[in-house]
N, C-alpha and C. Protein backbone atom coordinates (compact mmCIF):
# COMPACT_ATOMS: atom_id res chain seq x y z
N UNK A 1 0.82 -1.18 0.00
CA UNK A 1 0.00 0.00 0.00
C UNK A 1 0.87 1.25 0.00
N UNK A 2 1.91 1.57 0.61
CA UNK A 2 2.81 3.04 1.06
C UNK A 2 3.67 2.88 0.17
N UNK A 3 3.89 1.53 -1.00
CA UNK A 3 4.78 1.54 -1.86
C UNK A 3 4.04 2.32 -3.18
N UNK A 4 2.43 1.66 -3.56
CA UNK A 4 1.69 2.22 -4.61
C UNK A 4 1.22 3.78 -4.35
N UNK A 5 1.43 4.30 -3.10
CA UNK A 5 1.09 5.86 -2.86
C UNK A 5 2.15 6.51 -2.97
N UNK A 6 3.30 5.95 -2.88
CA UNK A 6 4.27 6.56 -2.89
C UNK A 6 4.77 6.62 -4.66
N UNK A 7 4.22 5.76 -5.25
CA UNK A 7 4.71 5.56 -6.66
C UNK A 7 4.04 6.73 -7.09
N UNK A 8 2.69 7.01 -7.14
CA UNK A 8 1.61 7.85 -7.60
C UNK A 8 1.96 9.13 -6.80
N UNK A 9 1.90 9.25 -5.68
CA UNK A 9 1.89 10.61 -5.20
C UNK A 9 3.55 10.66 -4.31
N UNK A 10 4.58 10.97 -4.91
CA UNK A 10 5.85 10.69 -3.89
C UNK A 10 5.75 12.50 -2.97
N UNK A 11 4.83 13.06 -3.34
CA UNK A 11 4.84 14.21 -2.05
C UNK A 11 4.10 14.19 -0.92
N UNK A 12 3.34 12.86 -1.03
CA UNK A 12 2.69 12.52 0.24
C UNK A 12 3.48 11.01 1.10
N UNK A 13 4.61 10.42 0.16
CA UNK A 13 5.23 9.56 0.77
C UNK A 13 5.64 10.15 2.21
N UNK A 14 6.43 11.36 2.43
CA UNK A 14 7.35 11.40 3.73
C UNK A 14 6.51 11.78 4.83
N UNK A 15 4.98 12.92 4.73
CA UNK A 15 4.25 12.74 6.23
C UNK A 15 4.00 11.39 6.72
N UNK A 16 3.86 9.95 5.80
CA UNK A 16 3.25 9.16 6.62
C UNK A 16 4.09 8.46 6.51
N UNK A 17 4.12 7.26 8.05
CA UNK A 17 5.04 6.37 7.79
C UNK A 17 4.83 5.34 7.50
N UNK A 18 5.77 4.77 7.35
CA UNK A 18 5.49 3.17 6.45
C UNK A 18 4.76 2.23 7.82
N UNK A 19 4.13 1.40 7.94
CA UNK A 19 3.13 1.11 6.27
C UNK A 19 1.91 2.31 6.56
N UNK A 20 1.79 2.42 5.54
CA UNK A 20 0.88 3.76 5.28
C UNK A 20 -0.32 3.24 6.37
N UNK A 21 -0.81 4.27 7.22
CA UNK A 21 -2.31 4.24 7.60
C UNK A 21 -3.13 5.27 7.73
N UNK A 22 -3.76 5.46 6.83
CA UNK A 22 -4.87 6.37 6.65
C UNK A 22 -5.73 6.70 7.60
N UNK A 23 -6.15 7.74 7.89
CA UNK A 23 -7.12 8.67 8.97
C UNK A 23 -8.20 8.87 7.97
N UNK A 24 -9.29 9.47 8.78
CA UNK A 24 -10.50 9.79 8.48
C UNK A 24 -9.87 11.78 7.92
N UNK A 25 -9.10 11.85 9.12
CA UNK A 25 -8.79 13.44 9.50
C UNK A 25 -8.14 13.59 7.34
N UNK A 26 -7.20 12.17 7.03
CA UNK A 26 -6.37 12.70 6.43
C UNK A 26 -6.98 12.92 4.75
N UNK A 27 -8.31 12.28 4.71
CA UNK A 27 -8.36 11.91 3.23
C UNK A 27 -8.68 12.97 2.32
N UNK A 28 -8.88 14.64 2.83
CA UNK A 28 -8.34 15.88 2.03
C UNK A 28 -7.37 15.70 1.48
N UNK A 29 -6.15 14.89 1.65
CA UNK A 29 -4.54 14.92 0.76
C UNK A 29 -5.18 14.23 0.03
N UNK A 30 -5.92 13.09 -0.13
CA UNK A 30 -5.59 12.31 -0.78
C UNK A 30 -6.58 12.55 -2.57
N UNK A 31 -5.74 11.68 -3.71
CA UNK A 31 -7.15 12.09 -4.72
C UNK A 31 -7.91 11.06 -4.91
N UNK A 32 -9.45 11.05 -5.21
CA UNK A 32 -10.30 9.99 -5.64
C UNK A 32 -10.11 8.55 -5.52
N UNK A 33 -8.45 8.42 -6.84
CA UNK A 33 -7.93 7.49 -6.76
C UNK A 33 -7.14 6.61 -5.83
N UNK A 34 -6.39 7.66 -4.88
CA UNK A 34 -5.64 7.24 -3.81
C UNK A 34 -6.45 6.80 -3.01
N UNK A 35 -7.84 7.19 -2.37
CA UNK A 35 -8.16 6.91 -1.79
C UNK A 35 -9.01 5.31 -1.86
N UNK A 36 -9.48 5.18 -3.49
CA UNK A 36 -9.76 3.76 -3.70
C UNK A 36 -9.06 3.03 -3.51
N UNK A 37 -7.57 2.98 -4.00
CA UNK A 37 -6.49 2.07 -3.70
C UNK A 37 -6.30 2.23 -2.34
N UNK A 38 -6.40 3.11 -1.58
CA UNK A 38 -6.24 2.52 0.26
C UNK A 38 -7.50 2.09 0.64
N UNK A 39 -8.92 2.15 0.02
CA UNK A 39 -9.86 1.62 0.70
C UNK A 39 -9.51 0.12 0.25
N UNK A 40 -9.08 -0.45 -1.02
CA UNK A 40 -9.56 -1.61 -1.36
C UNK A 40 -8.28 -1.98 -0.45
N UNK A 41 -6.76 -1.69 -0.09
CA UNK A 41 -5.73 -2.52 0.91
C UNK A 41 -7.10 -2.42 2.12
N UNK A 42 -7.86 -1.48 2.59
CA UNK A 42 -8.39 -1.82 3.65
C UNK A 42 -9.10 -3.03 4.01
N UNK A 43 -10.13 -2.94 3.25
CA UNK A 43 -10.83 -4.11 2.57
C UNK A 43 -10.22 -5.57 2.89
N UNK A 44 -8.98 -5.58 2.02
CA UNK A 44 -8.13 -6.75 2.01
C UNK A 44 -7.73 -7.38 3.43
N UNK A 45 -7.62 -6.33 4.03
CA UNK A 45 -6.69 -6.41 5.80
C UNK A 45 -8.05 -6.63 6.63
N UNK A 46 -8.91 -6.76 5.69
CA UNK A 46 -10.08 -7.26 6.89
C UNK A 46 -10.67 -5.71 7.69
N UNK A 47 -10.42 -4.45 7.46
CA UNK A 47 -10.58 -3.28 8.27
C UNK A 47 -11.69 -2.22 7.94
N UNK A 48 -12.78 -3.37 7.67
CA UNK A 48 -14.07 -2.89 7.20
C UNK A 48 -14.78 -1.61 7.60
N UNK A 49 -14.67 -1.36 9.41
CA UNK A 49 -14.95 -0.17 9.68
C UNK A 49 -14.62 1.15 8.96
N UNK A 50 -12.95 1.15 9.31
CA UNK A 50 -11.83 2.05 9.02
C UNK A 50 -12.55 2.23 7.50
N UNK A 51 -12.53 1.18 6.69
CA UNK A 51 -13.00 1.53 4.77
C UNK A 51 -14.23 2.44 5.09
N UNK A 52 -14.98 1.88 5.62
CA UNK A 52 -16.39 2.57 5.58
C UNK A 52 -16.51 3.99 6.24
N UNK A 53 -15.48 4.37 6.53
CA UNK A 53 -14.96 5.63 7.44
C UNK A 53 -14.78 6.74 6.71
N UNK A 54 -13.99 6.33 5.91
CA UNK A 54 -13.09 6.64 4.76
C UNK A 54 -13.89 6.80 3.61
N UNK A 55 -14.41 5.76 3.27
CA UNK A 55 -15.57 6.34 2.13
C UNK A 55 -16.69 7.52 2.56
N UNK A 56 -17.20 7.30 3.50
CA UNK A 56 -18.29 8.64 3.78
C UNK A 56 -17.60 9.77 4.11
N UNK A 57 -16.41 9.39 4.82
CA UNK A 57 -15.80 11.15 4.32
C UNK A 57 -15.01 11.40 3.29
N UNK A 58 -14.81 10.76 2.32
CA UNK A 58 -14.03 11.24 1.13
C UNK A 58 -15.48 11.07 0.01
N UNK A 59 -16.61 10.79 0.41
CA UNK A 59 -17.59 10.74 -0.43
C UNK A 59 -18.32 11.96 -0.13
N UNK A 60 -18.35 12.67 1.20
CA UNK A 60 -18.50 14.24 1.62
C UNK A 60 -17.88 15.11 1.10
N UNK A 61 -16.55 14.91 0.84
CA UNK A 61 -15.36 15.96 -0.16
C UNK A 61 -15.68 15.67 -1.46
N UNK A 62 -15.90 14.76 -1.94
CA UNK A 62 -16.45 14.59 -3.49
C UNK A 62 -17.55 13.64 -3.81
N UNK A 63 -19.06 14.61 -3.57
CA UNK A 63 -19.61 13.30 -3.73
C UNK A 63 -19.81 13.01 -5.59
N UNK A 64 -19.20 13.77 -6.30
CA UNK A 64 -19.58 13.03 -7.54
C UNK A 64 -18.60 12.28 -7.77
N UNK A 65 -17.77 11.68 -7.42
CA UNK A 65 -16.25 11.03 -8.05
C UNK A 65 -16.75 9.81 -8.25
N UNK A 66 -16.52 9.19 -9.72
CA UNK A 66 -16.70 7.97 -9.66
C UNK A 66 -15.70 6.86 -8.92
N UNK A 67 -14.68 7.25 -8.54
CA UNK A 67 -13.84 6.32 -8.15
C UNK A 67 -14.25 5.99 -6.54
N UNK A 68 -14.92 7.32 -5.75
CA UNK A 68 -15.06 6.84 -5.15
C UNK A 68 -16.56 6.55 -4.43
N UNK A 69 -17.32 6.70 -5.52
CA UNK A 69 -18.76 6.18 -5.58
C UNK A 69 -18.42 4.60 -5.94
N UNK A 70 -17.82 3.61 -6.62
CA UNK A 70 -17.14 2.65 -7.08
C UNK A 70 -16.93 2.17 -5.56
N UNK A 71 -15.74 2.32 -4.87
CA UNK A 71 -15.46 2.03 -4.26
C UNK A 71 -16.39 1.91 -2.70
N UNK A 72 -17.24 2.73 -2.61
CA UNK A 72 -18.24 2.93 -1.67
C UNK A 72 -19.10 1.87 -1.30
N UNK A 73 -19.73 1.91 -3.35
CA UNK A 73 -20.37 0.72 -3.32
C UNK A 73 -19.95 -0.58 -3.46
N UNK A 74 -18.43 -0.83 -3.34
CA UNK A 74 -18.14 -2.55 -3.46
C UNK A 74 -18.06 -2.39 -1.85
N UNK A 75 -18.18 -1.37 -1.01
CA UNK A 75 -17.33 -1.99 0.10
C UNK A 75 -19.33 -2.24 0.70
N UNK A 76 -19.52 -1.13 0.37
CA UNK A 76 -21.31 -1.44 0.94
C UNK A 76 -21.87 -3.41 0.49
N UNK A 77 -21.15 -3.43 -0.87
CA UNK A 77 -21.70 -4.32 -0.81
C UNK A 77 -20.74 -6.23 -0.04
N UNK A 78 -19.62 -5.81 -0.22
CA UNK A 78 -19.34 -6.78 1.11
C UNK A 78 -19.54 -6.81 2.27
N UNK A 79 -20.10 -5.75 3.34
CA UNK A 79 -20.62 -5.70 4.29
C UNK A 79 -23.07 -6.18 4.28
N UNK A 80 -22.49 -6.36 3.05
CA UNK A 80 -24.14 -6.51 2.54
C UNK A 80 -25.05 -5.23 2.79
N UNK A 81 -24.50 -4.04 3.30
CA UNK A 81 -25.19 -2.75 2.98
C UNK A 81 -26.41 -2.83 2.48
N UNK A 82 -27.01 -3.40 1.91
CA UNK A 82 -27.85 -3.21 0.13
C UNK A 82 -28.06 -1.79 -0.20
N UNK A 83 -29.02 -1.38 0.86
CA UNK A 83 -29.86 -0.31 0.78
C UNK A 83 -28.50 1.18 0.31
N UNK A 84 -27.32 0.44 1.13
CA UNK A 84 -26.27 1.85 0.56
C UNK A 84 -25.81 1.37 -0.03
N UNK A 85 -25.84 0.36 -0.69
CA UNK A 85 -24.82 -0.07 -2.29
C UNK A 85 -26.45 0.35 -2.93
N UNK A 86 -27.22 0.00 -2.91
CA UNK A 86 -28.24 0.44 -4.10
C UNK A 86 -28.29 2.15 -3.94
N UNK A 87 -28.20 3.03 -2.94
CA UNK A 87 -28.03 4.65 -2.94
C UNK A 87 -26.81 4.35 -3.79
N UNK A 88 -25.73 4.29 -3.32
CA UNK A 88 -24.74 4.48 -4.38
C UNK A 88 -24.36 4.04 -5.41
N UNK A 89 -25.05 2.93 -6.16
CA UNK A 89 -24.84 2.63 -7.73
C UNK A 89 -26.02 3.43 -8.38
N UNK A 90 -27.00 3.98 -8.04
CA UNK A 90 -27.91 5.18 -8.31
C UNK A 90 -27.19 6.25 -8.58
N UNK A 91 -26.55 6.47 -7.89
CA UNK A 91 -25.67 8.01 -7.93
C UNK A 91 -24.56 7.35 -9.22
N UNK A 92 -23.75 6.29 -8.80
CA UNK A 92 -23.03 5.65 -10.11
C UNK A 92 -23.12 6.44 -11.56
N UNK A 93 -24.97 5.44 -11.38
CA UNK A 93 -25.63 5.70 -12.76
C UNK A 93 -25.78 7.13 -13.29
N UNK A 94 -26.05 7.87 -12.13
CA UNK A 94 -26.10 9.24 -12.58
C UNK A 94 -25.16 10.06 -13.23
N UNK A 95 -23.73 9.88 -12.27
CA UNK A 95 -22.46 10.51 -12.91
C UNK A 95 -21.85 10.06 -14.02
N UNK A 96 -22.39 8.35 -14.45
CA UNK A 96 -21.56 7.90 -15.41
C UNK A 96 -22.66 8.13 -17.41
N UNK A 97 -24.01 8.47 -16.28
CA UNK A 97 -25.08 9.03 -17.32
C UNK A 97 -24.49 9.85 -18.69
N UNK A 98 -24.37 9.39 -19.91
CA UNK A 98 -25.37 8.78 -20.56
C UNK A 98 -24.45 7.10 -20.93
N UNK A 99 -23.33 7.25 -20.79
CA UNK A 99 -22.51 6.00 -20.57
C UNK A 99 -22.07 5.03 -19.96
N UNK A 100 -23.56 4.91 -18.64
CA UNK A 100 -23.31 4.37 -17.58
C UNK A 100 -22.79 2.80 -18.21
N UNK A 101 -21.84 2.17 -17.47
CA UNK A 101 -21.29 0.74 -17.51
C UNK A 101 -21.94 -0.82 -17.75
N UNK A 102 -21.50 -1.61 -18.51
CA UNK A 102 -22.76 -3.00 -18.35
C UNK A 102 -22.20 -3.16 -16.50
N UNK A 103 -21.54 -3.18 -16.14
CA UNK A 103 -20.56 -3.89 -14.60
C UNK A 103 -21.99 -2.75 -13.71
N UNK A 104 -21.74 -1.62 -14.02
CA UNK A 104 -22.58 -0.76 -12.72
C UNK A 104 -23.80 -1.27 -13.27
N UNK A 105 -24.78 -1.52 -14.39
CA UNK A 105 -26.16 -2.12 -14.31
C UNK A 105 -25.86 -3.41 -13.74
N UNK A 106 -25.05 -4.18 -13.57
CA UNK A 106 -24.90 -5.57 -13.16
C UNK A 106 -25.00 -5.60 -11.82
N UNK A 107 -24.23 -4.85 -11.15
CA UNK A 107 -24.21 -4.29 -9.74
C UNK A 107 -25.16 -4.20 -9.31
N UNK A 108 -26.00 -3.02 -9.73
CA UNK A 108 -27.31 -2.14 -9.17
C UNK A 108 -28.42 -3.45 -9.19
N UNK A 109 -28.49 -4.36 -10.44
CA UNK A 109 -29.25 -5.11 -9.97
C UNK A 109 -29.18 -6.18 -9.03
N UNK A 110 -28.10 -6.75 -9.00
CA UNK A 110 -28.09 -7.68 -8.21
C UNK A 110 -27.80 -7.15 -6.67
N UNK A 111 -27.65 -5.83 -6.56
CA UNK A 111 -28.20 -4.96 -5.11
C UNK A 111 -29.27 -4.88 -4.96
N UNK A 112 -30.13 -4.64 -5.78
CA UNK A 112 -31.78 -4.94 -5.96
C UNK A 112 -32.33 -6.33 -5.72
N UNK A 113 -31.52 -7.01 -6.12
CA UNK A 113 -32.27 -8.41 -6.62
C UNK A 113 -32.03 -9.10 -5.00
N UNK A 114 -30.55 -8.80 -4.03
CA UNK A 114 -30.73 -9.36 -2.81
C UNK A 114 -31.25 -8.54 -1.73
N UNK A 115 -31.83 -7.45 -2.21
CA UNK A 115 -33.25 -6.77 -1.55
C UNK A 115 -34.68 -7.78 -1.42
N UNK A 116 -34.63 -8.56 -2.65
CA UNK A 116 -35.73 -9.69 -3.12
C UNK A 116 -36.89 -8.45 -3.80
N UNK A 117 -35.87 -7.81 -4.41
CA UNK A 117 -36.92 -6.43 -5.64
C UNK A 117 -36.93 -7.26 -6.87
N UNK A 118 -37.23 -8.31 -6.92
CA UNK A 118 -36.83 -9.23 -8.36
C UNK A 118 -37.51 -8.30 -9.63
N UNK A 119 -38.64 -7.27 -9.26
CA UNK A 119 -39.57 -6.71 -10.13
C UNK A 119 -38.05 -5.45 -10.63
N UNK A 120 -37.83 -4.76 -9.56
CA UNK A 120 -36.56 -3.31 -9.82
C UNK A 120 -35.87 -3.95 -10.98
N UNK A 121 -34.90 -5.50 -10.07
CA UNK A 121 -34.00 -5.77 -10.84
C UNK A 121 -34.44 -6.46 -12.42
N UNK A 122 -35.71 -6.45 -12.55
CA UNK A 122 -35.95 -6.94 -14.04
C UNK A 122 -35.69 -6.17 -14.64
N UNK A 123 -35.98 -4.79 -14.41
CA UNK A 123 -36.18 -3.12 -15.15
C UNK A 123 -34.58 -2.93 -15.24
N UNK A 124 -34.13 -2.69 -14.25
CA UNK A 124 -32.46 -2.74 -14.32
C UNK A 124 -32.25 -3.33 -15.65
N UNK A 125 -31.96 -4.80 -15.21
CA UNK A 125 -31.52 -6.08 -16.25
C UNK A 125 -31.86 -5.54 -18.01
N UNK A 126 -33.26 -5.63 -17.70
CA UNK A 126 -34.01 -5.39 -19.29
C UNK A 126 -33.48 -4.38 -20.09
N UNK A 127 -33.11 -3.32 -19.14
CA UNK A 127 -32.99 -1.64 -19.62
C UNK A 127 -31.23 -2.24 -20.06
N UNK A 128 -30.51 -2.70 -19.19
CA UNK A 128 -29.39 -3.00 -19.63
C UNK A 128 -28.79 -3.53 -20.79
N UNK A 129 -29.71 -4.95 -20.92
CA UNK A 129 -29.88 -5.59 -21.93
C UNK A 129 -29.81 -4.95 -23.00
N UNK A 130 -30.75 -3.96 -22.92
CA UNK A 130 -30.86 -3.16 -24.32
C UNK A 130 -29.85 -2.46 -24.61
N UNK A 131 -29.34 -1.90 -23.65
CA UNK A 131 -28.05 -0.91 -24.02
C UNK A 131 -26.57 -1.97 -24.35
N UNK A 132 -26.53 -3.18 -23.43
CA UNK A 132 -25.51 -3.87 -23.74
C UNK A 132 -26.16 -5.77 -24.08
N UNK A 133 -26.38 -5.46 -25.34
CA UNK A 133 -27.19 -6.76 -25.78
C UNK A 133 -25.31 -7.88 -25.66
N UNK A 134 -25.33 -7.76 -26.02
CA UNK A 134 -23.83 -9.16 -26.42
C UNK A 134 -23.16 -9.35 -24.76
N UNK A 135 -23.86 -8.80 -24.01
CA UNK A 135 -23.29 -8.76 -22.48
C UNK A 135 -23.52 -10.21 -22.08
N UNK A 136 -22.81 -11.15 -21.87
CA UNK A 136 -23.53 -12.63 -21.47
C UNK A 136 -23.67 -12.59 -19.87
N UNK A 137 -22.74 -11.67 -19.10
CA UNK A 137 -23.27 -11.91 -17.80
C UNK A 137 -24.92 -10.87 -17.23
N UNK A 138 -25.19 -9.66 -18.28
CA UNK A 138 -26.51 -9.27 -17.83
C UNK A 138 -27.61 -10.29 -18.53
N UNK A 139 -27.34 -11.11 -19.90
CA UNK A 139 -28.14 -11.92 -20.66
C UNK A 139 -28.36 -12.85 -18.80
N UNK A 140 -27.39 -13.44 -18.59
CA UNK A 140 -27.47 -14.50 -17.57
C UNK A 140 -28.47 -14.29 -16.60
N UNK A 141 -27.84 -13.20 -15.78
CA UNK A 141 -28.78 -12.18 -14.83
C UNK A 141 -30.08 -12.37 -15.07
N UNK A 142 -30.38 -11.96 -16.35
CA UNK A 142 -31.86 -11.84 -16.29
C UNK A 142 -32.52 -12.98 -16.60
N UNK A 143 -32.08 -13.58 -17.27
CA UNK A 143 -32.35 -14.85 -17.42
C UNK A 143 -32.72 -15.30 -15.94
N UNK A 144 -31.77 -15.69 -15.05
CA UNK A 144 -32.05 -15.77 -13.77
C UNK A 144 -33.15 -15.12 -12.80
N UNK A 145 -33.32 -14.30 -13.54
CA UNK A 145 -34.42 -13.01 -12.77
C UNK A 145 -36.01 -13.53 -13.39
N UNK A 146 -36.00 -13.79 -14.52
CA UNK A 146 -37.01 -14.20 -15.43
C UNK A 146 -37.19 -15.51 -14.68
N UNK A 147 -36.52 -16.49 -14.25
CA UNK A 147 -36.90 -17.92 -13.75
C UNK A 147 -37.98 -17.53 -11.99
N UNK A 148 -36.89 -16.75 -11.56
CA UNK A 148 -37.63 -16.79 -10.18
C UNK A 148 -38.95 -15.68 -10.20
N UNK A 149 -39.05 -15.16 -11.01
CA UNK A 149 -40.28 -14.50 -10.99
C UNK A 149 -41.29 -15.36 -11.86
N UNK A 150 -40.97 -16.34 -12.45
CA UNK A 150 -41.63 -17.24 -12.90
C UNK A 150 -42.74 -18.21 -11.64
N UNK A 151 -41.07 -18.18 -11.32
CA UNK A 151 -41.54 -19.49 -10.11
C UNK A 151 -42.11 -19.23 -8.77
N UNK A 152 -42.48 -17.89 -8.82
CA UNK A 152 -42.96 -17.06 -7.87
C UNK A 152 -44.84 -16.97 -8.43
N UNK A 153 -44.95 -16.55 -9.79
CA UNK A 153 -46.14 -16.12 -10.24
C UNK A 153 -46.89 -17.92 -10.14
């Protein structure tokens, strides 16, 4: 981690010391990006709080950044968040609007879909579909989405 911040930003290498550990106080130095790459070492080290710390205040300093709307919502969604991984792949969609991603419709629905919104995530899926037809993992998705609402009706 204090080796890849230091590669990218070597004027923030010497305040901190090795191995890098990030504050809540500190993530004004840091940019968008830096701060994804220390949330996801967080992540890794098991330091789920500390990530989730870190994202709502570097998501207060920028809330349009995709990097760290991205990052917000993978960490929301390993803690199973839903409800704040589905706020934040919403916002995703918004900033990445009119080019939003097949990966962020893939996301958003299956944040929906373990809500048990099987109806949201069809609309998701479908709408996706259309924009990214040759996609085999949203084809799959919905496919999947189409069975259990089957087997529901």
């Amino acid at each position: 981690m204090s080796l890849a911040l230091r590669q990218h930003s070597p004027e923030l290498a010497a305040p901190f010391a090795a191995p890098f550990e990030l504050t809540v106080g500190e993530v004004h130095r840091l940019s968008p990006a830096q701060i994804r790459e220390a949330v996801s070492t967080m992540v890794a080290q098991g330091k789920m709080p500390l990530a989730i710390a870190i994202c709502e205040a570097a998501l207060a300093l920028n809330p349009g950044s995709e990097d760290l709307l991205v990052i917000s919502a993978l960490v929301a969604e390993v803690v199973q968040d839903w409800a704040r991984a589905e706020e934040l792949l919403i916002q995703l969609v918004q900033v990445q609007s009119p080019d939003t991603t097949a990966q962020t419709w893939l996301h958003l629905a299956r944040v929906v879909r373990c809500q048990n919104k099987l109806d949201d995530a069809w609309v998701v899926l479908d709408f996706a579909a259309s924009r990214y037809p040759e996609d085999t993992e949203i084809r799959k998705e919905l496919q999947s989405i189409n069975d259990l609402i089957a087997a529901k009706a």
